[in-house]
C-alpha atoms as a PDB file:
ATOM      1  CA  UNK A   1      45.479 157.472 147.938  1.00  0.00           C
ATOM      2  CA  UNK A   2      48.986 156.104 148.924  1.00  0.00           C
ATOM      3  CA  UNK A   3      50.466 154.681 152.085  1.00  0.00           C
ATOM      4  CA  UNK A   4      52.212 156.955 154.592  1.00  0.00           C
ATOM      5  CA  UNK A   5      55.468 156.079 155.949  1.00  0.00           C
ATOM      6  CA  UNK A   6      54.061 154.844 159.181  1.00  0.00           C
ATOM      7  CA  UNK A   7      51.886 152.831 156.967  1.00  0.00           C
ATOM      8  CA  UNK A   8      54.086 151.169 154.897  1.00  0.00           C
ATOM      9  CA  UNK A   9      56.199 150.550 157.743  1.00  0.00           C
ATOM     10  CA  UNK A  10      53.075 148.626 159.793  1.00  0.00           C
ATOM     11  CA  UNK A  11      52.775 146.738 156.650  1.00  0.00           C
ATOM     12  CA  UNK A  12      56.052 145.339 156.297  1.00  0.00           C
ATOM     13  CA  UNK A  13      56.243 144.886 159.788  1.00  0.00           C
ATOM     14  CA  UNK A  14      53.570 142.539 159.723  1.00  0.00           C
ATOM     15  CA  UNK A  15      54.919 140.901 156.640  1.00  0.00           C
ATOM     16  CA  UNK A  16      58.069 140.165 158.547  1.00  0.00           C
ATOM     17  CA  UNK A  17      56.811 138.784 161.727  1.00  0.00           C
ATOM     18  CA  UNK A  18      54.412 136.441 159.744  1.00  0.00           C
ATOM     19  CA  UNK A  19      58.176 135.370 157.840  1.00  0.00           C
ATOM     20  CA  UNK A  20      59.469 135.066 160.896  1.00  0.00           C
ATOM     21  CA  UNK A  21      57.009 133.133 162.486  1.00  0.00           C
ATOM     22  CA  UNK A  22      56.430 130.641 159.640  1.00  0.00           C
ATOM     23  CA  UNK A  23      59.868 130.077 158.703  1.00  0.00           C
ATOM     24  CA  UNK A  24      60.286 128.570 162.762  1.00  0.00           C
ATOM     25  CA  UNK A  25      56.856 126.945 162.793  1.00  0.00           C
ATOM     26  CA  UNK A  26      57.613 125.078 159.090  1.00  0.00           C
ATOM     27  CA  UNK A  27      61.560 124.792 159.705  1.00  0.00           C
ATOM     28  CA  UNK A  28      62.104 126.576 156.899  1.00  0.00           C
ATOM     29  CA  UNK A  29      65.635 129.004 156.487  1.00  0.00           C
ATOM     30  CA  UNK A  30      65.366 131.632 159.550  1.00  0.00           C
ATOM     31  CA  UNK A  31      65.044 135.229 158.145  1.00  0.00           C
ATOM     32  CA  UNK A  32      67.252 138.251 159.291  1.00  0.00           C
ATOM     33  CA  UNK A  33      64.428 141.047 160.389  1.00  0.00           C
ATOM     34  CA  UNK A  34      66.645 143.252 161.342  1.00  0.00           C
ATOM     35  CA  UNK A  35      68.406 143.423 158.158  1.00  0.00           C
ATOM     36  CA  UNK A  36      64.911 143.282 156.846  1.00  0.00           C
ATOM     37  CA  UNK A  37      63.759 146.047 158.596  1.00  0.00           C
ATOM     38  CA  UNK A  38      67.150 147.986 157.383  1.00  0.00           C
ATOM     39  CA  UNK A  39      66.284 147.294 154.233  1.00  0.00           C
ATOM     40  CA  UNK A  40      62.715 148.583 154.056  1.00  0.00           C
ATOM     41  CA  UNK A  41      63.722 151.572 156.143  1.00  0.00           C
ATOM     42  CA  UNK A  42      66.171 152.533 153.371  1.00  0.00           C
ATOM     43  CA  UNK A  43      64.223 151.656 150.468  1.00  0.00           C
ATOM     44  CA  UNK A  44      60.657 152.246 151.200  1.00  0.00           C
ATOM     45  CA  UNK A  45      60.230 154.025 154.730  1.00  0.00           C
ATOM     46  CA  UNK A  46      63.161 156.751 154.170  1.00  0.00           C
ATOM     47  CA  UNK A  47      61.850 159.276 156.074  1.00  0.00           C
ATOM     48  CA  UNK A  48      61.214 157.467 159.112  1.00  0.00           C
ATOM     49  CA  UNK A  49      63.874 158.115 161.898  1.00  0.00           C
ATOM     50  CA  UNK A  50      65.395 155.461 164.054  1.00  0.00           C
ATOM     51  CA  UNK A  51      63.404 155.786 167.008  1.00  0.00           C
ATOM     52  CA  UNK A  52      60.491 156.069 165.029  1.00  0.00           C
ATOM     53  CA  UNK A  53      60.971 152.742 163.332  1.00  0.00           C
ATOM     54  CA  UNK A  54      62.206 151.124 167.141  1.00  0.00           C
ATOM     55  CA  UNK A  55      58.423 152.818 168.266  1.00  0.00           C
ATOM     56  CA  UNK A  56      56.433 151.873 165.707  1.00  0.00           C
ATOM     57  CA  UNK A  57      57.614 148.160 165.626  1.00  0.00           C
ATOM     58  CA  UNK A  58      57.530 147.729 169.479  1.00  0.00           C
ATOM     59  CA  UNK A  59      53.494 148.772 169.309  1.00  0.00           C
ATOM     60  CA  UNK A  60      53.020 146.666 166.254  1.00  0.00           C
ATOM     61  CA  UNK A  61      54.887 143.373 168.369  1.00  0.00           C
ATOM     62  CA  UNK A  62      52.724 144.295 171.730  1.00  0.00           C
ATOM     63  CA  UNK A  63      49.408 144.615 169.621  1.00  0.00           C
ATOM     64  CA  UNK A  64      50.084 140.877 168.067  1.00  0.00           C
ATOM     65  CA  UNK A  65      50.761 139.817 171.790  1.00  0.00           C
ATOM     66  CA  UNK A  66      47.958 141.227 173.370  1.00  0.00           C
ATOM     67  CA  UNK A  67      45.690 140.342 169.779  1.00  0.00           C
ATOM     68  CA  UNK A  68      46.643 136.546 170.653  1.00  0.00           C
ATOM     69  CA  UNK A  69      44.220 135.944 173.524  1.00  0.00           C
ATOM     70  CA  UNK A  70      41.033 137.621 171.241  1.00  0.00           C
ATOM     71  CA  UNK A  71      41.596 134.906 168.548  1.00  0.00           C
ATOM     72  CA  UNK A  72      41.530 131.177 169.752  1.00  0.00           C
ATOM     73  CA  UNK A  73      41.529 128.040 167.126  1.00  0.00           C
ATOM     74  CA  UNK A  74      38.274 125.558 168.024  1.00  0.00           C
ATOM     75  CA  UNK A  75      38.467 122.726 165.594  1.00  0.00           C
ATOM     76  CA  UNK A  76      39.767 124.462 162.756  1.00  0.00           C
ATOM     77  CA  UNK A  77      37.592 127.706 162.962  1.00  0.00           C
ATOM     78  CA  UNK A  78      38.512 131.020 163.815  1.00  0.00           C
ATOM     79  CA  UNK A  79      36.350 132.638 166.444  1.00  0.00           C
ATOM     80  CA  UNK A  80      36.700 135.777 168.288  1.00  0.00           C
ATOM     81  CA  UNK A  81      35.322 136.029 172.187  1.00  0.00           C
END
């Protein structure tokens, strides 16, 4: 079974916003998402439209904002409430 567009989209999505992320926490070279997201649309989500891509990545950005306050660090651990 493969990915769907949608999928494949969420996936690299994710993959981004990690980059993104860890490239400000680690001062490491700032990364385009944008042109990122360009990029995948063209190469691996083609037939995703516009608003589509704008839809799916808003609900993928309020689901890590709203995910934030289930997962807390307690001395190094992981723990969910």
């Amino acid at each position: 079974m493969t990915f769907t567009e949608r999928e494949k989209f969420i996936y690299h999505a994710a993959t981004l916003m990690t980059m993104q992320i860890m490239s400000k926490e680690f001062n490491l070279t700032p990364i385009d998402v944008h042109k990122l997201i360009s990029l995948i649309r063209n190469n691996r989500c083609r037939q995703l439209k516009d608003e589509q891509i704008d839809k799916i990545y808003d609900d993928v950005e309020e689901e890590v904002l709203l995910a934030n306050a289930v997962y807390e660090m307690k001395d190094g651990e992981v723990f969910t409430h």
